[in-house]
N, C-alpha and C. Protein backbone atom coordinates (compact mmCIF):
# COMPACT_ATOMS: atom_id res chain seq x y z
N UNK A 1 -22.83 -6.23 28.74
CA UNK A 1 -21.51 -5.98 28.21
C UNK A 1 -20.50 -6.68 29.09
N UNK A 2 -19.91 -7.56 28.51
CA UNK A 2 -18.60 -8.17 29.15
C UNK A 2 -17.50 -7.75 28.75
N UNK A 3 -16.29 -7.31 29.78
CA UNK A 3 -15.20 -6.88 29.70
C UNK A 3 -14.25 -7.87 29.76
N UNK A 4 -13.16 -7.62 28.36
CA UNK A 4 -12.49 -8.89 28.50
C UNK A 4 -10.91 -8.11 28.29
N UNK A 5 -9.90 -9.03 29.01
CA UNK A 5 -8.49 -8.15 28.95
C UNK A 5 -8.09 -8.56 27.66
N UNK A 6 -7.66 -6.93 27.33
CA UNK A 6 -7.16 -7.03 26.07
C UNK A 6 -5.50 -5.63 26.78
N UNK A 7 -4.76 -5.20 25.85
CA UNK A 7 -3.86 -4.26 26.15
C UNK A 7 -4.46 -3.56 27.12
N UNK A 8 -3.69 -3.11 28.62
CA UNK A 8 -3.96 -2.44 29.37
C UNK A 8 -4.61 -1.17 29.30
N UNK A 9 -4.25 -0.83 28.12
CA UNK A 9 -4.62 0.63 28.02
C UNK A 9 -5.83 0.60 26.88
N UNK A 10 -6.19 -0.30 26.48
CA UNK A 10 -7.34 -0.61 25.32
C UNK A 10 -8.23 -1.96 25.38
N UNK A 11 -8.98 -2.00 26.46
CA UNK A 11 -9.45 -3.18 27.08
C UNK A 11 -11.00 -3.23 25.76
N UNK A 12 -10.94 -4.60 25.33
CA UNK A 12 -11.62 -4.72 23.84
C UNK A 12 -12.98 -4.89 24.51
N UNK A 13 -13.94 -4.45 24.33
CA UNK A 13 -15.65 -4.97 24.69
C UNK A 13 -15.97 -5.81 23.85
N UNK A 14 -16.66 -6.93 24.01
CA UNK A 14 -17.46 -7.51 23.90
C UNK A 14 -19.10 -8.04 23.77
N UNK A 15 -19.73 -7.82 23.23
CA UNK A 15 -21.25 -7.94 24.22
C UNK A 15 -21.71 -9.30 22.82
N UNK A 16 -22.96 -9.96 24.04
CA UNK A 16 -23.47 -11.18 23.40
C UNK A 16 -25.30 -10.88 23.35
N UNK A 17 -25.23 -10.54 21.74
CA UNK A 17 -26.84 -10.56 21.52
C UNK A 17 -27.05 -11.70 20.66
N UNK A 18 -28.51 -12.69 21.21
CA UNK A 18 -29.23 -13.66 20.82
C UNK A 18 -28.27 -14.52 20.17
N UNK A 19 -26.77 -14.89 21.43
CA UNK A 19 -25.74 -15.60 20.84
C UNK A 19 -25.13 -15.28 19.75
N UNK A 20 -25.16 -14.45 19.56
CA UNK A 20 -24.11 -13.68 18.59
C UNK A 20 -22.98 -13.10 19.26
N UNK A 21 -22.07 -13.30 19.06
CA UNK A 21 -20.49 -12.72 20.14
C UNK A 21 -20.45 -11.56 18.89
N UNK A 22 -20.05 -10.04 19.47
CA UNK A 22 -20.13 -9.08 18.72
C UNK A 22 -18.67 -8.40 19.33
N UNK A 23 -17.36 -8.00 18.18
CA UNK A 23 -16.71 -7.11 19.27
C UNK A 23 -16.47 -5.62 18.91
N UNK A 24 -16.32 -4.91 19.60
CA UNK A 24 -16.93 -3.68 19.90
C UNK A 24 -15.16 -2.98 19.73
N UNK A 25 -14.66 -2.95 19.52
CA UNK A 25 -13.01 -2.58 19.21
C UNK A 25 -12.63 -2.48 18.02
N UNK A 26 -11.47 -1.38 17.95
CA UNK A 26 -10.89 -1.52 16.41
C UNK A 26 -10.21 -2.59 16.64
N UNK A 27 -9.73 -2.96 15.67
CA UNK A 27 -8.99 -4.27 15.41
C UNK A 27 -7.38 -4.24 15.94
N UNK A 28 -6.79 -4.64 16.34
CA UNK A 28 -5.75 -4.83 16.97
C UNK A 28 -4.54 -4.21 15.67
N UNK A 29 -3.53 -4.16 16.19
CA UNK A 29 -2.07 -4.05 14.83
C UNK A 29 -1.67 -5.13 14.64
N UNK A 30 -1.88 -5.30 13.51
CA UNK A 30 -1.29 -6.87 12.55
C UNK A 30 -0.05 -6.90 13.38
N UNK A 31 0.45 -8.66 13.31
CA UNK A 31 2.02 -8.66 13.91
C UNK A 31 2.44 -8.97 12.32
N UNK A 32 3.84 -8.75 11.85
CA UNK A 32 3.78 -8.76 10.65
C UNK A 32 5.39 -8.78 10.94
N UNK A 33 6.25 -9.44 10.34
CA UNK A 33 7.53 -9.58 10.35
C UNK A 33 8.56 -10.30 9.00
N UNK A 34 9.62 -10.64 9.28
CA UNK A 34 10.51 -10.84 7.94
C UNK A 34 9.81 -12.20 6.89
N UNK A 35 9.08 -12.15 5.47
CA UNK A 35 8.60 -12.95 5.30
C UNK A 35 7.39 -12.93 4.92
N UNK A 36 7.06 -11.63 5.47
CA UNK A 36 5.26 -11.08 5.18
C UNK A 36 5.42 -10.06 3.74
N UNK A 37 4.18 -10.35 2.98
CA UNK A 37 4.10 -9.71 1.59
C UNK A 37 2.46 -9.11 1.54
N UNK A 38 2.91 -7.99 1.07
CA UNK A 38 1.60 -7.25 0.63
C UNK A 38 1.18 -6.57 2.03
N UNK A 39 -0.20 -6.34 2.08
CA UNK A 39 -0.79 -5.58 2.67
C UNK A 39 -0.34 -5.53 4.15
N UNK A 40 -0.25 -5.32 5.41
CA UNK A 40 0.07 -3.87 5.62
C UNK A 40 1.60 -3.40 4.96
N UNK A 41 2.69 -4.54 4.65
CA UNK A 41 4.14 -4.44 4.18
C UNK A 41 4.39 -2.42 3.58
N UNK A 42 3.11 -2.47 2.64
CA UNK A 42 3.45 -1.31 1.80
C UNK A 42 3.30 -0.01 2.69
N UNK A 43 2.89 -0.17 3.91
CA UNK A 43 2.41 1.22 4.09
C UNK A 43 3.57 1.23 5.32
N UNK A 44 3.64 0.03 5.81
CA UNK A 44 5.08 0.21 7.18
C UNK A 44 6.50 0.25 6.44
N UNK A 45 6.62 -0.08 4.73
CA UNK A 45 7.71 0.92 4.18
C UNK A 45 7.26 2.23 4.21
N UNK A 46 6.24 2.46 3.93
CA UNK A 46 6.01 3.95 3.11
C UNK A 46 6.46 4.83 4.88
N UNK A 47 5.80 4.33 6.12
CA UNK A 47 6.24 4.81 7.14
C UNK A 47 7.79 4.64 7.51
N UNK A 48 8.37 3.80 7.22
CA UNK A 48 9.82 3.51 7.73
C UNK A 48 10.54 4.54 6.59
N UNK A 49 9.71 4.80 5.60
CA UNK A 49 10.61 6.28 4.55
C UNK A 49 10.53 7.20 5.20
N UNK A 50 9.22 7.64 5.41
CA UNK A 50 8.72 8.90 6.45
C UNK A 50 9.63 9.17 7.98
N UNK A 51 10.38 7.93 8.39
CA UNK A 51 11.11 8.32 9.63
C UNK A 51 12.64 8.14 9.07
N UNK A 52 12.89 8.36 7.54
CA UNK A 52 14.43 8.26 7.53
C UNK A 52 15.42 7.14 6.93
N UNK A 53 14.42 5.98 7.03
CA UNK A 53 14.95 4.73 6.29
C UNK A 53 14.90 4.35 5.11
N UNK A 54 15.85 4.21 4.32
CA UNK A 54 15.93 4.09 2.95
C UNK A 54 15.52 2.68 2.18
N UNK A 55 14.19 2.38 2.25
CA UNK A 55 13.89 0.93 1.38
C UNK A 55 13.15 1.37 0.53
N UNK A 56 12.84 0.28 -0.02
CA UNK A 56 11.96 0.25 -1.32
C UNK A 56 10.40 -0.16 -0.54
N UNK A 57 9.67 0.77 -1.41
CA UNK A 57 8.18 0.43 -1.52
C UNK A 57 7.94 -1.06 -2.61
N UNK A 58 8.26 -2.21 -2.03
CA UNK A 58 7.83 -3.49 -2.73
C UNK A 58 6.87 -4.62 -2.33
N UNK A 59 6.19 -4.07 -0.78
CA UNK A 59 5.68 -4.97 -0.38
C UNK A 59 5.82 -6.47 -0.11
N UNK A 60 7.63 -6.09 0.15
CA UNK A 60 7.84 -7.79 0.76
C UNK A 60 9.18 -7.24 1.34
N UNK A 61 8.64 -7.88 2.87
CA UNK A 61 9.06 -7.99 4.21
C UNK A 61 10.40 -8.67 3.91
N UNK A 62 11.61 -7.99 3.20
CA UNK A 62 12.70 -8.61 3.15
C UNK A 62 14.09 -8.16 4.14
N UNK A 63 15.27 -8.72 3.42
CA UNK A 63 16.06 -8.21 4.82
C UNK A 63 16.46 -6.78 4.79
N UNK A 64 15.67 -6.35 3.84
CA UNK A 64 16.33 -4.23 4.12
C UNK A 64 14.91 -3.67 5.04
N UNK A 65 14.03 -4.35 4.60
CA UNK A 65 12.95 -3.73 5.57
C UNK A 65 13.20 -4.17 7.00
N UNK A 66 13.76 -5.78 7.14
CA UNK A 66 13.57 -6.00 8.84
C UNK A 66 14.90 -5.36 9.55
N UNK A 67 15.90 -5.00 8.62
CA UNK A 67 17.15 -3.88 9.45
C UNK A 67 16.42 -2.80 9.74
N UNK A 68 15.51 -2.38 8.58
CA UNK A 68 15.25 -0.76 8.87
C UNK A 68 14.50 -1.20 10.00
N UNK A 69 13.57 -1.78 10.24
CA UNK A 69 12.50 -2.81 11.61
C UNK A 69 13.34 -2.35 12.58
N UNK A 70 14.60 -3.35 12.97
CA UNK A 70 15.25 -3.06 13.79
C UNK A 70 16.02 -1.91 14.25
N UNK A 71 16.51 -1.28 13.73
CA UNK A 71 16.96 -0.20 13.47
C UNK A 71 16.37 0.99 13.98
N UNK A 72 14.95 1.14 13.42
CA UNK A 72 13.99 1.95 14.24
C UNK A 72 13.51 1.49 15.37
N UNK A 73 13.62 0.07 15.92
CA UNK A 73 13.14 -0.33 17.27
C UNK A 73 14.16 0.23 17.84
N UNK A 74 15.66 0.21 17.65
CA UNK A 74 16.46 0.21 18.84
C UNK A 74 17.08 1.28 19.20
N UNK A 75 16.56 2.78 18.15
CA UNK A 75 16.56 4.14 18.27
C UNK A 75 15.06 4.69 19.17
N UNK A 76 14.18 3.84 19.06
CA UNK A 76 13.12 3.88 20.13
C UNK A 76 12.97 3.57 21.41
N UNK A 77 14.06 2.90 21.43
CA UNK A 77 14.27 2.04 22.92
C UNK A 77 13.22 0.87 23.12
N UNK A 78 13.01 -0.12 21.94
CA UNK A 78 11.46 -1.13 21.77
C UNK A 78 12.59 -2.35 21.73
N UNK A 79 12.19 -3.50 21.90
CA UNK A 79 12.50 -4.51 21.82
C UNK A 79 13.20 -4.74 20.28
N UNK A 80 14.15 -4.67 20.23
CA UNK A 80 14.38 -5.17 18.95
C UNK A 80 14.67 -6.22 19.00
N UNK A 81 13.66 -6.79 17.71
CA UNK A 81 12.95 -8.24 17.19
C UNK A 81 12.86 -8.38 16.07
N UNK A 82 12.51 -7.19 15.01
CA UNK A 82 11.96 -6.66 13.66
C UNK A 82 10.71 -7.40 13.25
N UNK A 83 10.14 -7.58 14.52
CA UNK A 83 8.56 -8.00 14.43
C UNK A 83 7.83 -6.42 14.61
N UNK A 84 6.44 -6.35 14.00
CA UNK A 84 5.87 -5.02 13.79
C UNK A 84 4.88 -5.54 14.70
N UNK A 85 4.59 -4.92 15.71
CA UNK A 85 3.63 -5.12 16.67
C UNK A 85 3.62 -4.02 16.76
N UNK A 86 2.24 -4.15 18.44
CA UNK A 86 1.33 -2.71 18.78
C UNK A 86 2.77 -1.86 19.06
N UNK A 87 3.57 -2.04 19.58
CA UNK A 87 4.16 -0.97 20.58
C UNK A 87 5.31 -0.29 19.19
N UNK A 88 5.64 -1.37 18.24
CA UNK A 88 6.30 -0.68 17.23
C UNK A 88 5.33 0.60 16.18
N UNK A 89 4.50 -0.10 16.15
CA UNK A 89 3.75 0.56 15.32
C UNK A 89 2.99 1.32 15.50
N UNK A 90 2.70 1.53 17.03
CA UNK A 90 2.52 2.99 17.58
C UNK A 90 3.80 3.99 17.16
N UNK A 91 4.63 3.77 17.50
CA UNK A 91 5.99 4.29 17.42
C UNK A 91 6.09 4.67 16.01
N UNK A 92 6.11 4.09 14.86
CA UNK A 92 6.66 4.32 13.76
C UNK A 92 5.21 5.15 13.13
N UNK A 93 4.47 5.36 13.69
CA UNK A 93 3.37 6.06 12.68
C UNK A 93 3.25 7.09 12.75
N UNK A 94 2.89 8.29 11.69
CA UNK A 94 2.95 9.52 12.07
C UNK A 94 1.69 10.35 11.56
N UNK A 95 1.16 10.96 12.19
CA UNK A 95 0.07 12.09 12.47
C UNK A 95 0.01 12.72 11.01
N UNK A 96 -0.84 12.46 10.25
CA UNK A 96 -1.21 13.39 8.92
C UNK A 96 -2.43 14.05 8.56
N UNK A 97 -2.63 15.25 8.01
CA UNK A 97 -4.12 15.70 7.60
C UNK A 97 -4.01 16.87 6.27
N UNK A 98 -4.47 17.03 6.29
CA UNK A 98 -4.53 17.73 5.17
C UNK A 98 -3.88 18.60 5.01
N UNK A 99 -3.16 18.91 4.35
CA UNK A 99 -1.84 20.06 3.81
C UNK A 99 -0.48 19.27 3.99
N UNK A 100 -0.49 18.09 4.74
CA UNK A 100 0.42 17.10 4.88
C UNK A 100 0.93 16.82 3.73
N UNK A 101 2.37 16.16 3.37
CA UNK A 101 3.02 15.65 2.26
C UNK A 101 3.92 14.79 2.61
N UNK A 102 4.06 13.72 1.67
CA UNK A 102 5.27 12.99 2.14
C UNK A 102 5.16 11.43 2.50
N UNK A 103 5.88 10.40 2.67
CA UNK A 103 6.02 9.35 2.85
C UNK A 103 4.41 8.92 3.80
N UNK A 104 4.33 9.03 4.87
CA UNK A 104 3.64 9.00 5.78
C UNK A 104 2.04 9.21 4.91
N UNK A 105 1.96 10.46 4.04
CA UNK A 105 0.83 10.45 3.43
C UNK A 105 0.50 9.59 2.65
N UNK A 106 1.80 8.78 1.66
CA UNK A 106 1.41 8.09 0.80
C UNK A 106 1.08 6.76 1.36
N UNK A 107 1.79 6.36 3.01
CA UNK A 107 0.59 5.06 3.46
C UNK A 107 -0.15 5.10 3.45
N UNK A 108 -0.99 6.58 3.76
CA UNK A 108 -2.67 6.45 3.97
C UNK A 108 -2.69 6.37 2.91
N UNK A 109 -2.97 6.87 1.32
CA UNK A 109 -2.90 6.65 0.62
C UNK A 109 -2.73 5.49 0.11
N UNK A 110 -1.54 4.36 0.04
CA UNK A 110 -1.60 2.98 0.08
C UNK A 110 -2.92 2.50 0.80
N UNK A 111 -3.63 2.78 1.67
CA UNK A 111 -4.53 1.95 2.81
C UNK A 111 -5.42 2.09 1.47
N UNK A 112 -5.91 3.56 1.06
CA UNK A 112 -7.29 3.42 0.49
C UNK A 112 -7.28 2.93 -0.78
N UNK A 113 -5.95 2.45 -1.39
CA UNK A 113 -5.69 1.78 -2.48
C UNK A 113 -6.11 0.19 -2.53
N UNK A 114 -5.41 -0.28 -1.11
CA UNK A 114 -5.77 -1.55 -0.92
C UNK A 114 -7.30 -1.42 -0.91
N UNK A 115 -8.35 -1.10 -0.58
CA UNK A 115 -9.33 -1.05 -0.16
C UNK A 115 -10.45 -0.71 -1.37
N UNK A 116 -9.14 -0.36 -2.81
CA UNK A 116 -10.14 -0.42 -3.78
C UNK A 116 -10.49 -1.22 -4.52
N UNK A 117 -11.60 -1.89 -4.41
CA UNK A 117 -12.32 -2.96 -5.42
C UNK A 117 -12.41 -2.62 -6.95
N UNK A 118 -12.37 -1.66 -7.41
CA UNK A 118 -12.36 -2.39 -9.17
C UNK A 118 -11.53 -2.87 -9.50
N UNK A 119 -10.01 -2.78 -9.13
CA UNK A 119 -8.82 -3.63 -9.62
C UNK A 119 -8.71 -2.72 -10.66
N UNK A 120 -8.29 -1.77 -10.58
CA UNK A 120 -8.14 -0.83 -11.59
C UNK A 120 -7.52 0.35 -10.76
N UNK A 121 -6.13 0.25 -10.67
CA UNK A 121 -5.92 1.49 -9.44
C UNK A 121 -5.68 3.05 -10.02
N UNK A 122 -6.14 3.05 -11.37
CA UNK A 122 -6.49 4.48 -11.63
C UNK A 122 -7.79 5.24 -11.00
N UNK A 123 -8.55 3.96 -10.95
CA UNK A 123 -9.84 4.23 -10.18
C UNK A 123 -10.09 4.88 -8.73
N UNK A 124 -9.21 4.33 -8.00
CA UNK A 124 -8.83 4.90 -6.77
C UNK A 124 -7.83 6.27 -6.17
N UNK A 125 -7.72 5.82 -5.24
CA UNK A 125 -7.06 7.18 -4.84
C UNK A 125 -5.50 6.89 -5.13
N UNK A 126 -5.33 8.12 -5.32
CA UNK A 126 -3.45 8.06 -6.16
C UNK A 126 -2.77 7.94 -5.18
N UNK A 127 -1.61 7.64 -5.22
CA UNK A 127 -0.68 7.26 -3.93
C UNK A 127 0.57 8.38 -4.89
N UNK A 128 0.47 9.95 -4.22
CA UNK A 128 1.15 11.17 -4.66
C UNK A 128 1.63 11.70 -3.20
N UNK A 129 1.66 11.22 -2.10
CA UNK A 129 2.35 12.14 -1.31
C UNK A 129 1.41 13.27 -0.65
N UNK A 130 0.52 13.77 -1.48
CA UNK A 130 -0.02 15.09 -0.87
C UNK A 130 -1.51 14.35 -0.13
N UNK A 131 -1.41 15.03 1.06
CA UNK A 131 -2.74 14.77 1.36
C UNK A 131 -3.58 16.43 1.39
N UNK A 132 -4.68 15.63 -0.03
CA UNK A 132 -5.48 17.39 -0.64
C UNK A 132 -6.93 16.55 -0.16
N UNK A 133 -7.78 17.33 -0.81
CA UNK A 133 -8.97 17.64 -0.75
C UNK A 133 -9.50 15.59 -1.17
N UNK A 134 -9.16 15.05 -1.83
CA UNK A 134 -9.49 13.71 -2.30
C UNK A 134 -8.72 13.00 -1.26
N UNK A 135 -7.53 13.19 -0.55
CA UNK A 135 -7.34 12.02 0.52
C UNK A 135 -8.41 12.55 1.52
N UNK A 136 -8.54 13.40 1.87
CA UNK A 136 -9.48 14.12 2.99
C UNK A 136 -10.47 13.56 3.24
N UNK A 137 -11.07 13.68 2.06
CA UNK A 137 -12.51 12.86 1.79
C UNK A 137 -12.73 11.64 1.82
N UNK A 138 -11.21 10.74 1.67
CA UNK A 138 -11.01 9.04 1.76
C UNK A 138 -11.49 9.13 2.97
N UNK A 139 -10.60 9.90 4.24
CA UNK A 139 -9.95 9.70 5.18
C UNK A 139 -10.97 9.75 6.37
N UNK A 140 -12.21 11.08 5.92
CA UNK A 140 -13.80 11.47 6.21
C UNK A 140 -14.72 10.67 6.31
N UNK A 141 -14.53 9.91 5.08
CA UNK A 141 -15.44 8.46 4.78
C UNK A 141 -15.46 7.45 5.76
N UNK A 142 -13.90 6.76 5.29
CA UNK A 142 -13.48 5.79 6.63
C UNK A 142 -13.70 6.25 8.37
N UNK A 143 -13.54 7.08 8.63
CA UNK A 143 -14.03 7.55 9.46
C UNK A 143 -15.33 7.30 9.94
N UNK A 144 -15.65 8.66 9.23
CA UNK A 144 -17.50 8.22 9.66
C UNK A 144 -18.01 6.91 9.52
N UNK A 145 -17.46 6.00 8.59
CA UNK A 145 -18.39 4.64 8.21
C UNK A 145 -17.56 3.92 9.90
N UNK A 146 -16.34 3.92 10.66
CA UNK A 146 -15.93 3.54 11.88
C UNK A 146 -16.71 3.96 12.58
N UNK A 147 -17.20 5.23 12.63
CA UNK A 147 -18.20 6.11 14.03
C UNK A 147 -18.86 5.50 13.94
N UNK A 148 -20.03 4.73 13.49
CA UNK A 148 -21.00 4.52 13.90
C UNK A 148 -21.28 3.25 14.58
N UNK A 149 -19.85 2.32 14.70
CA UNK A 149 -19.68 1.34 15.95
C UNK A 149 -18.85 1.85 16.79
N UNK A 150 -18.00 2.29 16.47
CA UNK A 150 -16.73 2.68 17.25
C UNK A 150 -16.80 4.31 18.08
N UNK A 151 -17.41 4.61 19.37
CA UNK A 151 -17.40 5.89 19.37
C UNK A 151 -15.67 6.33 19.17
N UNK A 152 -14.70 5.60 19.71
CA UNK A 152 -13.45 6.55 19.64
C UNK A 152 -12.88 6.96 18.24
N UNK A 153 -13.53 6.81 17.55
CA UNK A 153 -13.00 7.43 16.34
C UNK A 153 -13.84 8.54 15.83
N UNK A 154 -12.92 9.54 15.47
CA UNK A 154 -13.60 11.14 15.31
C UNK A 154 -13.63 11.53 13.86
N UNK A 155 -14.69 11.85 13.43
CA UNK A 155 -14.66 11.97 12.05
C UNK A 155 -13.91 13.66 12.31
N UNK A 156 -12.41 14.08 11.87
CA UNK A 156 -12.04 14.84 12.02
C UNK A 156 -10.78 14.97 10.48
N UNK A 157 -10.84 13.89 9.81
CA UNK A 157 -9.76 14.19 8.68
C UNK A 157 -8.47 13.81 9.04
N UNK A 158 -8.17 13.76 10.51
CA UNK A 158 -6.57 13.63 10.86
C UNK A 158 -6.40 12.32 11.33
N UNK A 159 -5.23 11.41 10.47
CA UNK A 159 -5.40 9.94 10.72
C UNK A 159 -4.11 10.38 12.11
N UNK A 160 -4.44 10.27 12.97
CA UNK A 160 -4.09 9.38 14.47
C UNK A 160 -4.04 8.12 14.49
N UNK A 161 -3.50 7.73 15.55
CA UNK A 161 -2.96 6.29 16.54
C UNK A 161 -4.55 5.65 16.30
N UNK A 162 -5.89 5.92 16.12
CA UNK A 162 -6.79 5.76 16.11
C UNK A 162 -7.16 5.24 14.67
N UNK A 163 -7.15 6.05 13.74
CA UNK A 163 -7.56 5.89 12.30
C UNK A 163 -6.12 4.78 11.94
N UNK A 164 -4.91 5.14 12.13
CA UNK A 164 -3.78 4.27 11.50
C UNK A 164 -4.11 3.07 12.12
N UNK A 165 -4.80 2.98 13.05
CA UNK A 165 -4.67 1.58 13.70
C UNK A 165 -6.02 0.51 13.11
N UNK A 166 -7.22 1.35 12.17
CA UNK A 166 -8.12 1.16 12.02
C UNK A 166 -7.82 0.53 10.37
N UNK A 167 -6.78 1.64 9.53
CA UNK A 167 -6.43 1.08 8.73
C UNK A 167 -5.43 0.28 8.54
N UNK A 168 -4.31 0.26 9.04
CA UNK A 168 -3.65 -0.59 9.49
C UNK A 168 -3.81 -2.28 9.25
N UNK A 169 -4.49 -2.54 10.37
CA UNK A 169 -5.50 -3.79 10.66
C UNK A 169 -6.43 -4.17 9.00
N UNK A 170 -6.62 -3.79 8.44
CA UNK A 170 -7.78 -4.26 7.22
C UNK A 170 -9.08 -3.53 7.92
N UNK A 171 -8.98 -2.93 8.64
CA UNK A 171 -10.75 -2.77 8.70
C UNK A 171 -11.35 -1.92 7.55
N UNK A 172 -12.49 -2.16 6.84
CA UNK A 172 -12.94 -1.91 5.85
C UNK A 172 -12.60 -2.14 4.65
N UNK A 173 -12.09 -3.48 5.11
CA UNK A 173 -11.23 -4.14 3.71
C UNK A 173 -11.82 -5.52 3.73
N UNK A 174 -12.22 -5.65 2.18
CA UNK A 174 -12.87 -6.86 1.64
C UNK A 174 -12.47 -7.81 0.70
């Protein structure tokens, strides 16, 4: 196992079997800024509703989303840039599980939407705000299917700095 610097506080592993480079980390937070469309766009509105900011869920990084960007950086005390990086998007995400409602739920919600393949988004999970018994079970899934590379992720139902950062990123997205 080779250790390679990654964020101080989340140093990424590495290891090399039969020349295969393998990495052993969730995936980093998209940088994503004024200009970016679609995927993660919909769920860092659906979070920038959840802390107070009034945009539209349209999935394009326009100039009401990069005020609200800024806006929430510089009530955080973050660099304001209205670039979405790690340290913003730690910041702007918020802790949900079941009995949860509200903006914040319907990103996770957005995540497992993106993530549904029939192209048929009745098929998938509804993007309603409530997180019940069917986001739970999204949220269970993704999870456990992360545990079994990733020990830091806890199949526990409650998306954390851990799971948001897992969906976030595209992981388990094809």
């Amino acid at each position: 196992m080779l250790e390679c610097p990654g964020a101080a506080s989340d140093p990424m592993r590495v290891s090399v079997e039969e020349g295969v480079t393998m990495v052993e980390s969730i995936s980093p937070w998209p940088l994503i800024s004024k200009g970016a469309r679609e995927h993660p766009v919909q769920t860092l509105q659906h979070l920038l509703r959840a802390r107070g900011h009034q945009v539209a869920v349209d999935g394009i990084f326009g100039p009401k989303t990069d005020q609200a960007v800024r806006t929430f950086q510089q009530s955080k005390s973050l660099t304001v840039d209205g670039i979405m990086g790690p340290r913003t998007w730690s910041a702007v995400i918020v802790q949900v599980k079941q009995g949860s409602r509200g903006d914040a739920v319907r990103g996770v919600q957005e995540e497992f939407q993106f993530r549904n393949l029939s192209g048929d988004p009745a098929q998938g999970l509804q993007i309603d705000g409530i997180f019940g018994p069917k986001t739970d079970q999204a949220v269970r899934g993704f999870q456990q299917a992360l545990s079994a590379d990733f020990p830091e992720v806890h199949v526990d139902g409650i998306v954390g700095p851990v799971t948001w950062r897992a969906l976030v990123s595209g992981m388990l997205s094809f």
